[in-house]
C-alpha atoms as a PDB file:
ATOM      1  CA  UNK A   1      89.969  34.896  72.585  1.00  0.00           C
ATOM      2  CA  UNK A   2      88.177  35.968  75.565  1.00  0.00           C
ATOM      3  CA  UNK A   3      90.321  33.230  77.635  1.00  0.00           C
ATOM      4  CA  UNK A   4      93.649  34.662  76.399  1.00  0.00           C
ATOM      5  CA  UNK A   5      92.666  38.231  77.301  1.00  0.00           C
ATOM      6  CA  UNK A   6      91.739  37.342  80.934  1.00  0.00           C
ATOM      7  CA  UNK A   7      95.161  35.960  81.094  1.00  0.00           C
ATOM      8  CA  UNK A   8      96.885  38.726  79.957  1.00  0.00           C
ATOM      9  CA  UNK A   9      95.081  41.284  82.287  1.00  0.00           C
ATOM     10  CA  UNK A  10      97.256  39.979  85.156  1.00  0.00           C
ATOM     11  CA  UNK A  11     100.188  39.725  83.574  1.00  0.00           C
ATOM     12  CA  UNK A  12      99.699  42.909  82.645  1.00  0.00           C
ATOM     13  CA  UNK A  13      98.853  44.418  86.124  1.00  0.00           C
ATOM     14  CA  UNK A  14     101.884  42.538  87.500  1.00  0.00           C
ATOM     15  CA  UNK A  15     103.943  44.762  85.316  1.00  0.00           C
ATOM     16  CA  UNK A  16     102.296  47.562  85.653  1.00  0.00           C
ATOM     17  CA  UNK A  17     102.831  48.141  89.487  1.00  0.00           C
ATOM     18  CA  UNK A  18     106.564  48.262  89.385  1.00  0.00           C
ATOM     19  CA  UNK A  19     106.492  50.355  86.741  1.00  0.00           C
ATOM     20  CA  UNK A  20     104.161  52.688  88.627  1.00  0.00           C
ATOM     21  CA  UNK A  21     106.686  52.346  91.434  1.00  0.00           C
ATOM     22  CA  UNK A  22     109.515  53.208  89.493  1.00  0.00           C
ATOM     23  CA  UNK A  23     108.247  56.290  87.837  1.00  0.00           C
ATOM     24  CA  UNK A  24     107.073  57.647  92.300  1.00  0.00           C
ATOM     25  CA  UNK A  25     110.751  56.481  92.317  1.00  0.00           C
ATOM     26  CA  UNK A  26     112.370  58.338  89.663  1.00  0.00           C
ATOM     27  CA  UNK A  27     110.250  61.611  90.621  1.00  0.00           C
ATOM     28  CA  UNK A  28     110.952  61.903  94.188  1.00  0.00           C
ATOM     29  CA  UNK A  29     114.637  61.747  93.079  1.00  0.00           C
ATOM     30  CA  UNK A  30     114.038  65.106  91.023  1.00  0.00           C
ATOM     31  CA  UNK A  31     112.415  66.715  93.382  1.00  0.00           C
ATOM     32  CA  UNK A  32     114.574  65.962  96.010  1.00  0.00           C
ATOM     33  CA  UNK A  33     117.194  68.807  96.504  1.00  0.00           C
ATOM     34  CA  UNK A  34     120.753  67.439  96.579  1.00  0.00           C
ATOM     35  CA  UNK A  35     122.555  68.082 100.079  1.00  0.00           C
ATOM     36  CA  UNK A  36     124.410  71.132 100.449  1.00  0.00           C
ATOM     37  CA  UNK A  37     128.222  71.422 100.070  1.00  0.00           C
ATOM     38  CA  UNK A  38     129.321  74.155 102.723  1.00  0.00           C
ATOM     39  CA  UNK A  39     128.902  72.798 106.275  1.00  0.00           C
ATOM     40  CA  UNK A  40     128.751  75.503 108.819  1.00  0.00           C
ATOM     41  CA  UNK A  41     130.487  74.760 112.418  1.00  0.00           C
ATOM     42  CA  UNK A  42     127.785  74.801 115.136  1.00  0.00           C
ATOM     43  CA  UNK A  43     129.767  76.426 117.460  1.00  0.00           C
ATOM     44  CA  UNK A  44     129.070  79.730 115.748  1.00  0.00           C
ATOM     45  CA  UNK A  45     128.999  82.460 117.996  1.00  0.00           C
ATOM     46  CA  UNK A  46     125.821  84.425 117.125  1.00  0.00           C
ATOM     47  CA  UNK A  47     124.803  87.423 118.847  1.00  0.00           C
ATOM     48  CA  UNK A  48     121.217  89.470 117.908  1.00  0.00           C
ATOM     49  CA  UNK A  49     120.771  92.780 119.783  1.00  0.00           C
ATOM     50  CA  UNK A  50     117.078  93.841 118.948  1.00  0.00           C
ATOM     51  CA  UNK A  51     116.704  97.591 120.099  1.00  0.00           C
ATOM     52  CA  UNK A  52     112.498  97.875 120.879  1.00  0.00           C
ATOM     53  CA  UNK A  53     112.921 100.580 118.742  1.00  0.00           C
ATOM     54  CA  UNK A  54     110.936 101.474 115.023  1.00  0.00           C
ATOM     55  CA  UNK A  55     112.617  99.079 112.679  1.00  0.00           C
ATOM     56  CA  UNK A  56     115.271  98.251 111.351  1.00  0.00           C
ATOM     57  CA  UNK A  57     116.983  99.080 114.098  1.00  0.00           C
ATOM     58  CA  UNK A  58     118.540  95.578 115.200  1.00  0.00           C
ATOM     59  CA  UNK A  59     122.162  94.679 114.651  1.00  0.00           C
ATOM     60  CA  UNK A  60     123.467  91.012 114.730  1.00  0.00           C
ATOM     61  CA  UNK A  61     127.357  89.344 114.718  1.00  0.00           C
ATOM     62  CA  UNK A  62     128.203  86.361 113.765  1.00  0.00           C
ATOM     63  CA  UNK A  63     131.780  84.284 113.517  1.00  0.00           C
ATOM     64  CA  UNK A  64     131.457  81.251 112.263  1.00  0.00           C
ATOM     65  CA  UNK A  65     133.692  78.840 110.220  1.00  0.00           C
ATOM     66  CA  UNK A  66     132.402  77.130 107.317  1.00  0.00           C
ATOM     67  CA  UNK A  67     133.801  74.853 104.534  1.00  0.00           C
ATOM     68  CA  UNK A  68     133.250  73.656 101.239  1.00  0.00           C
ATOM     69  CA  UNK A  69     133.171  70.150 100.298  1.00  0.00           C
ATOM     70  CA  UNK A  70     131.858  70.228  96.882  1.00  0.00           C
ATOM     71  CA  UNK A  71     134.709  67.745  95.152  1.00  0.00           C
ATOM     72  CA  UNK A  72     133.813  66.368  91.473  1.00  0.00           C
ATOM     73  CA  UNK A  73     134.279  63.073  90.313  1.00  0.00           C
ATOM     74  CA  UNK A  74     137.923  63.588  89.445  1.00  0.00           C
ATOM     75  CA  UNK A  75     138.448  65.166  92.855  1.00  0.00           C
ATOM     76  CA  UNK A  76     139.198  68.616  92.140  1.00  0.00           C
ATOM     77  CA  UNK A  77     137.196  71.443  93.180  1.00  0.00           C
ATOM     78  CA  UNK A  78     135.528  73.924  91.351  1.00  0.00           C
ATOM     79  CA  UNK A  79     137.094  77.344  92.108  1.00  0.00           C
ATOM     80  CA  UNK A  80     134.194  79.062  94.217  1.00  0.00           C
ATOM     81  CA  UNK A  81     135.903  81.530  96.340  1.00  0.00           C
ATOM     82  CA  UNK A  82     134.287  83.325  99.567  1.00  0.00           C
ATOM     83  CA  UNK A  83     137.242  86.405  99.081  1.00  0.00           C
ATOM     84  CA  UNK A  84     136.871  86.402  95.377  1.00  0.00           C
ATOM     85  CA  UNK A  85     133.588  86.108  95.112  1.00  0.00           C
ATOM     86  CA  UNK A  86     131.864  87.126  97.874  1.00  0.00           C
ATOM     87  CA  UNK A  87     128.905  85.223  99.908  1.00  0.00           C
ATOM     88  CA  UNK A  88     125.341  85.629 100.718  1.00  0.00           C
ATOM     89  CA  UNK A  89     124.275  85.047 103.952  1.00  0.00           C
ATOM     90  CA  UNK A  90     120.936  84.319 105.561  1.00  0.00           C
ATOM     91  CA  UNK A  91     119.413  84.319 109.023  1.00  0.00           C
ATOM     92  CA  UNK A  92     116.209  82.457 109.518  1.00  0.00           C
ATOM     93  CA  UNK A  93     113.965  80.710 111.598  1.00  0.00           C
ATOM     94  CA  UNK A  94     112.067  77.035 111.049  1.00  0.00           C
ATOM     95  CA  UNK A  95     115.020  74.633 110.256  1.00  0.00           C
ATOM     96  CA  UNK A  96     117.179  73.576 107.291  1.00  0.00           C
ATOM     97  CA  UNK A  97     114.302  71.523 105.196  1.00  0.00           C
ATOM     98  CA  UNK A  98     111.416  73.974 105.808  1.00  0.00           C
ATOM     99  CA  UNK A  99     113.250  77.877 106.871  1.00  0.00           C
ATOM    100  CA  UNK A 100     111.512  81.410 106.903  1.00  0.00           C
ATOM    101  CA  UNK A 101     114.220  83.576 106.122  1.00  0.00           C
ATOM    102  CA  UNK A 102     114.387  86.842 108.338  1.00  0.00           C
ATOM    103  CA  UNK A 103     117.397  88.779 106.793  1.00  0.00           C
ATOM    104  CA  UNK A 104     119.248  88.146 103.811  1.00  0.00           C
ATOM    105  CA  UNK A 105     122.980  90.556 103.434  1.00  0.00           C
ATOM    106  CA  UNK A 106     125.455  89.709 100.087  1.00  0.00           C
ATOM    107  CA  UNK A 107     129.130  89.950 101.013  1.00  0.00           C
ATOM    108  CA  UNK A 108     130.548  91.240  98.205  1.00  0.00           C
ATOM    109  CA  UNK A 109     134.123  89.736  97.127  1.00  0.00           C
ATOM    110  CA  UNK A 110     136.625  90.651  99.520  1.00  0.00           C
ATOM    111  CA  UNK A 111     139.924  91.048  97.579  1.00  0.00           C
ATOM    112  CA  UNK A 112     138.061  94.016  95.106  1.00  0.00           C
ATOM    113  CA  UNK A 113     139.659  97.333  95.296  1.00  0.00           C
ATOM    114  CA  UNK A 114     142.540  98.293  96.864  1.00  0.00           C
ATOM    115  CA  UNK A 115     144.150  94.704  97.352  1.00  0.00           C
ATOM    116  CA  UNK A 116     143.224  94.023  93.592  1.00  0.00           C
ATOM    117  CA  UNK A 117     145.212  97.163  93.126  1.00  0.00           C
ATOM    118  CA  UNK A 118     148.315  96.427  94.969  1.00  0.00           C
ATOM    119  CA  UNK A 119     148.517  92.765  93.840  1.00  0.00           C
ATOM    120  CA  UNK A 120     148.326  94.060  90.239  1.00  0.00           C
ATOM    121  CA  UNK A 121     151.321  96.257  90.764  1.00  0.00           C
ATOM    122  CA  UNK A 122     152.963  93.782  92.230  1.00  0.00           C
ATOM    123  CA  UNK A 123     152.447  91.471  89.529  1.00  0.00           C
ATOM    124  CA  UNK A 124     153.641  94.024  86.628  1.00  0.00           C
ATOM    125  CA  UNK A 125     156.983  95.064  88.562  1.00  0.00           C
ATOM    126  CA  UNK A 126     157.915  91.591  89.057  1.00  0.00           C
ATOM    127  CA  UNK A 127     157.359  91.828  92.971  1.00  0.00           C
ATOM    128  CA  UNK A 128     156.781  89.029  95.472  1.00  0.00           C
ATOM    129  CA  UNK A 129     153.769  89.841  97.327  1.00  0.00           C
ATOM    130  CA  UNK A 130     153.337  87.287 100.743  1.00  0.00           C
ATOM    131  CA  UNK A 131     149.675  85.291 100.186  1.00  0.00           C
ATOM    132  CA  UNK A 132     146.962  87.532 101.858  1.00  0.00           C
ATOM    133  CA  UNK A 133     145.142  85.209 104.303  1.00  0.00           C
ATOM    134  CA  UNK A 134     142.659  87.855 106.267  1.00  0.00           C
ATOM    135  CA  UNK A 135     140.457  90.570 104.918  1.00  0.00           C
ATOM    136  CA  UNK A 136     138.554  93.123 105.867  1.00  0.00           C
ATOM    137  CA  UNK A 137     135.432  95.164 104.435  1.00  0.00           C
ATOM    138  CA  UNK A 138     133.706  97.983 105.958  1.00  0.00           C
ATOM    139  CA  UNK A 139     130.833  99.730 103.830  1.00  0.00           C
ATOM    140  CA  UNK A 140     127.209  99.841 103.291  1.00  0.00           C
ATOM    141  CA  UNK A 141     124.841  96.927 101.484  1.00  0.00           C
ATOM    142  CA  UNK A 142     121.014  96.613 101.241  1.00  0.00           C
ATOM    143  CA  UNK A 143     119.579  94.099 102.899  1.00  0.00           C
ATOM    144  CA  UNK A 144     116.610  91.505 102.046  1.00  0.00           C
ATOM    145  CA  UNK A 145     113.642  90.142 103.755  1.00  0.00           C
ATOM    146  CA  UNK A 146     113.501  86.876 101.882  1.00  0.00           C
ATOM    147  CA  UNK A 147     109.636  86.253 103.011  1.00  0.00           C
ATOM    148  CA  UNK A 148     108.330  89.590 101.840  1.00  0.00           C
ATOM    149  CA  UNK A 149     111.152  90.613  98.933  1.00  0.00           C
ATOM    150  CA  UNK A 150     111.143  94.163 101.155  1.00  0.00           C
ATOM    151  CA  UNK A 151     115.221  95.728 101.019  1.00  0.00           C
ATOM    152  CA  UNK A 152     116.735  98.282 103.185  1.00  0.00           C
ATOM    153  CA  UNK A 153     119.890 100.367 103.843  1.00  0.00           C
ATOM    154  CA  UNK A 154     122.161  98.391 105.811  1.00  0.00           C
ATOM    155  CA  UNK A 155     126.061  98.307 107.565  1.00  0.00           C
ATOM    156  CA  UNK A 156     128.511  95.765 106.966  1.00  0.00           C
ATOM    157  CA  UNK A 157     131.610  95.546 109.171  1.00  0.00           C
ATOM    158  CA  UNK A 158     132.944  91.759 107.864  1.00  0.00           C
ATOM    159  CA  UNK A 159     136.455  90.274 108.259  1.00  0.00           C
ATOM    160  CA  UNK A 160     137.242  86.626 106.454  1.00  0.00           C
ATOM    161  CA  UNK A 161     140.730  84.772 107.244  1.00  0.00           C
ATOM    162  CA  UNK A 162     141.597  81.651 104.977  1.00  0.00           C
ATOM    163  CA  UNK A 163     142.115  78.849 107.183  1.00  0.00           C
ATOM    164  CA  UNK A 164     144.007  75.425 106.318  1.00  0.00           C
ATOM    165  CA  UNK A 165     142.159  73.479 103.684  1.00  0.00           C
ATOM    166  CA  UNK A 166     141.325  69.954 105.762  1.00  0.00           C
ATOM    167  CA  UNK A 167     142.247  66.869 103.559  1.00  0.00           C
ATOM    168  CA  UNK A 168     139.330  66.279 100.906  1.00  0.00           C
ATOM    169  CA  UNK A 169     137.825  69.269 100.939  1.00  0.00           C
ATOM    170  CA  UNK A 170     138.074  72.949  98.698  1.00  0.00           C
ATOM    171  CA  UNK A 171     138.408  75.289 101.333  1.00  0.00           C
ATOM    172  CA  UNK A 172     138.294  76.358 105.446  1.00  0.00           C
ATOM    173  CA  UNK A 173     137.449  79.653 106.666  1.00  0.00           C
ATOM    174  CA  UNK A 174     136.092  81.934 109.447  1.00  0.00           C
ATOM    175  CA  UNK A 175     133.557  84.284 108.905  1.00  0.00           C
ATOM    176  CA  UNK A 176     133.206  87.404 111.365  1.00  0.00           C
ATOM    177  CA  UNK A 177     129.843  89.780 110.180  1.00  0.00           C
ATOM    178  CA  UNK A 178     128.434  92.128 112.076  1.00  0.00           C
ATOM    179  CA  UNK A 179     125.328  94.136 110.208  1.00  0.00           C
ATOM    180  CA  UNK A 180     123.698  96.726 111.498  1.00  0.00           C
ATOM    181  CA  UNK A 181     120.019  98.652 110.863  1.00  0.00           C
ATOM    182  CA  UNK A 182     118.412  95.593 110.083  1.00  0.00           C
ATOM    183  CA  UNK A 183     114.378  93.812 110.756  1.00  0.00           C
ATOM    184  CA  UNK A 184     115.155  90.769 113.183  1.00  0.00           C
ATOM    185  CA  UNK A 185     111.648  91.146 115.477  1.00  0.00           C
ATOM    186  CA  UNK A 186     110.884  87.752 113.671  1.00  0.00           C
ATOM    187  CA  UNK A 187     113.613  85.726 115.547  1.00  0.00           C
ATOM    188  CA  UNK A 188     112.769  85.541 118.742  1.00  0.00           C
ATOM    189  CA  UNK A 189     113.763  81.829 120.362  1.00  0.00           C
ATOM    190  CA  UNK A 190     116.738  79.576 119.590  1.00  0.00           C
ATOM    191  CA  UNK A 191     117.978  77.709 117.085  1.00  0.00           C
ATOM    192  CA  UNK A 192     118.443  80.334 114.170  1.00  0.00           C
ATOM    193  CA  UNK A 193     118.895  78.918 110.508  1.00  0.00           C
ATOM    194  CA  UNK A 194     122.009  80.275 109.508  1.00  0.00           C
ATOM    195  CA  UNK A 195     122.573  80.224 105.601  1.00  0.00           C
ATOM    196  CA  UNK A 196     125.694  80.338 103.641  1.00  0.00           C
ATOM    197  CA  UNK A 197     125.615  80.081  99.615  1.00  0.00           C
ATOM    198  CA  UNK A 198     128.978  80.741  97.854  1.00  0.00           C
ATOM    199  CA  UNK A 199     129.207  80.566  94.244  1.00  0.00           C
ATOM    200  CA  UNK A 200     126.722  77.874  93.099  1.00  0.00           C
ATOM    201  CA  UNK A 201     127.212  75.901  96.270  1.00  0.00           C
ATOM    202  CA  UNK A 202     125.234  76.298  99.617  1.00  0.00           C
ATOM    203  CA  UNK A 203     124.429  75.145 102.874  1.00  0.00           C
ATOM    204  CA  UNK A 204     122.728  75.123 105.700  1.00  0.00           C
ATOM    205  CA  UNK A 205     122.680  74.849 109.936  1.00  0.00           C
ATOM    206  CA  UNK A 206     119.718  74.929 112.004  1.00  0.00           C
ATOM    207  CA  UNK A 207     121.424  74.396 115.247  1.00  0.00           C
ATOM    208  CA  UNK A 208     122.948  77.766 116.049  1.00  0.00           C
ATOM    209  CA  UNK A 209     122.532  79.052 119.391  1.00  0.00           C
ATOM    210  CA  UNK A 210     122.361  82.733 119.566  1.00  0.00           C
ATOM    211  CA  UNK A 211     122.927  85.273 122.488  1.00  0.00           C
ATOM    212  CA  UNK A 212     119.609  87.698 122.354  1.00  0.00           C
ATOM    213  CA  UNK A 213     120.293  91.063 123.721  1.00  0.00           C
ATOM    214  CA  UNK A 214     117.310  92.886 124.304  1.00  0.00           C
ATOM    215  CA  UNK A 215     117.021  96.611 124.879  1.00  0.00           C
ATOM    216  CA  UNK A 216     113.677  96.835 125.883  1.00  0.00           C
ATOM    217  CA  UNK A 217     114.494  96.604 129.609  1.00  0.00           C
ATOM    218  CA  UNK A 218     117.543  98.864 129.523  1.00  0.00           C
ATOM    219  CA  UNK A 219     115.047 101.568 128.339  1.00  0.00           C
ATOM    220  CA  UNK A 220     112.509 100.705 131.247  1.00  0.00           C
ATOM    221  CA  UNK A 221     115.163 100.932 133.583  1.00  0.00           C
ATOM    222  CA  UNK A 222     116.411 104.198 132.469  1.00  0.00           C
ATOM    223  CA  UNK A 223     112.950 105.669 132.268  1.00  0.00           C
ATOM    224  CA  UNK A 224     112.928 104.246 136.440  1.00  0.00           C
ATOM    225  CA  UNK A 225     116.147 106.389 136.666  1.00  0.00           C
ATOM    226  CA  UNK A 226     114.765 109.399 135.160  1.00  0.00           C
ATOM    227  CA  UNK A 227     111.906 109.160 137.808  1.00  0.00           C
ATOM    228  CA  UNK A 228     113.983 108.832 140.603  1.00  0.00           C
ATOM    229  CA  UNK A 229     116.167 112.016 139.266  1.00  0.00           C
ATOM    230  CA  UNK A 230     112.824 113.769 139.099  1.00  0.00           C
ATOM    231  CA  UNK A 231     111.916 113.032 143.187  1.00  0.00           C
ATOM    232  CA  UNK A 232     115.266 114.049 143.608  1.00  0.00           C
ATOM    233  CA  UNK A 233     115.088 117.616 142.216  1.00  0.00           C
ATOM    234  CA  UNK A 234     111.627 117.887 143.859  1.00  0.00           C
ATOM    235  CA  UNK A 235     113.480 117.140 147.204  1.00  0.00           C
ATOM    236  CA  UNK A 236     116.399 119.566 146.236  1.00  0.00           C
ATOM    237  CA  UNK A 237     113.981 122.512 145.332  1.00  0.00           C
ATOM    238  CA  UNK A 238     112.274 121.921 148.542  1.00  0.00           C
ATOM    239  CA  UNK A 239     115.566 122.177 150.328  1.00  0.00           C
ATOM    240  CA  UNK A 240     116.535 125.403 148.311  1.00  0.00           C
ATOM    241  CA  UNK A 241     113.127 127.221 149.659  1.00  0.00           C
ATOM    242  CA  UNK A 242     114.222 126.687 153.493  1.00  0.00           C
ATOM    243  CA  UNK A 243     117.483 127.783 152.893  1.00  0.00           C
ATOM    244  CA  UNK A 244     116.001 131.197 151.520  1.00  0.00           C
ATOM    245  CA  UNK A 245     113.674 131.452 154.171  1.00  0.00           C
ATOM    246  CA  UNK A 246     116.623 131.369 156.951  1.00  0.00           C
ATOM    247  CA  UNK A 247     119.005 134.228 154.532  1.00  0.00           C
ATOM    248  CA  UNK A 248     116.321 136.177 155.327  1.00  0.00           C
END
C-alpha cells in the first residue's frame, strides 16, 4: 500500500503543475483589460496655455481625429455615436497602461436641441433635410479631476464633423475642443495621455505632443515694462520742473 502511494504522489504532482499553470493562465486573462476600440490619430494638435495665475485658470484645444473600430462577430457595429451621444474626454499624464488623469470634460450629444428640433419638423412635414455632417456646441460643463474626484465650472467651445467611415470600421471623425477655466499645473512635459470613451467603447494615446504656452513670462515682462514706464515719468516730471523754472 505504501508502494502504490509513493507512486501516485508523482503522478499526481505531474498533474498538478499544469493545472496550477492553467488556472495563473486563465486569471491573467480576466484581469487583463481588453484593448480599446477608438484609436486616436497622433497627429493631434494639442495646445495647453497655463496662465501662472490662482487656478483653474488654464485653457487647452485640441483637434484630433479618432475612430471606432469596435466590429462584432457578424461585422456590424454597435450604434455608439460621438453626435448622438456625446463623449468624455480626458487629459493625463503617465501613459496608456498606467495614466494620472489631470482633467476630465463630458461632451454632451451634439445633435440635442435645436437640430433635434428642426430635423423633427422636417420629418412630420414630409421634408428632405440634407445629412448634417458638422456641429457645433458652445455652453458651460463641470469639469473633473479624475485623481482627486474635485469638479469645477468650466467652458466648452467644441465643433465635431463626420468624416468618411474607412472600410471595416464604425465611424471617422474630427474632434475640435477648446475648454477653458480649468486645473492643468499637473502637465507639465510631453507626451499627454489623451482619452476618448464613447458609448461603452474607449481608447487611449500616450503619444500626443502638445504646444505649452506659458504666461508666466509674459507677466514678468510686462511688470519690466511697467518699470521702465515708471523711469520714464520720473524723467518727464523732472523735465516739467525746468520748464517752470525758465516761464518764470
Amino acid at each position: 500500500m505504501k508502494t502504490e502511494r509513493n507512486w501516485l504522489k508523482p503522478v499526481l504532482g505531474t498533474l498538478a503543475l499544469p493545472l496550477v499553470l492553467f488556472a495563473l493562465a486563465a486569471d491573467r486573462a480576466v484581469a487583463q483589460e481588453a484593448p480599446g476600440h477608438i484609436v486616436i490619430d497622433s497627429a493631434a494638435d494639442l495646445q495647453i496655455d497655463q496662465s501662472g495665475n490662482t487656478e483653474p485658470s488654464d485653457s487647452f484645444e485640441l483637434e484630433a481625429t479618432f475612430t471606432n473600430n469596435d466590429l462584432n462577430a457578424e461585422g456590424s457595429c454597435d450604434g455608439d455615436d460621438p453626435v448622438a451621444q456625446g463623449l468624455t474626454l480626458t487629459l493625463g499624464t503617465g501613459s496608456c497602461t498606467a495614466s494620472t488623469g489631470v482633467v476630465t470634460v463630458v461632451i454632451p450629444a451634439f445633435n440635442s436641441g435645436e437640430d433635434s428640433a428642426v430635423a423633427a419638423k422636417s420629418q412630420k412635414h414630409g421634408g428632405h433635410k440634407k445629412h448634417k455632417t458638422h456641429f457645433k456646441m458652445k455652453m458651460p460643463v463641470t469639469v473633473t479631476d479624475p485623481s482627486s474626484g474635485e469638479t469645477e465650472n468650466a467652458s466648452l467651445d467644441a465643433e465635431i464633423t463626420v468624416l468618411p467611415t474607412p472600410a471595416g470600421t464604425c465611424g471617422h471623425w474630427r474632434l475640435d475642443a477648446e475648454v477653458s477655466n480649468v486645473d492643468l499645473s499637473a502637465i507639465t512635459a510631453n507626451p499627454v495621455v489623451v482619452t476618448i470613451v464613447q458609448g461603452d467603447d474607449s481608447g487611449c494615446n500616450d503619444q500626443i505632443q502638445a504646444q505649452f504656452d506659458n504666461n508666466d513670462d509674459q507677466g514678468e515682462d510686462n511688470n519690466d515694462q511697467g518699470e521702465d514706464n515708471n523711469d520714464q515719468g520720473d524723467n518727464g516730471d523732472g523735465g516739467g520742473g525746468d520748464g517752470n523754472s525758465e516761464v518764470r
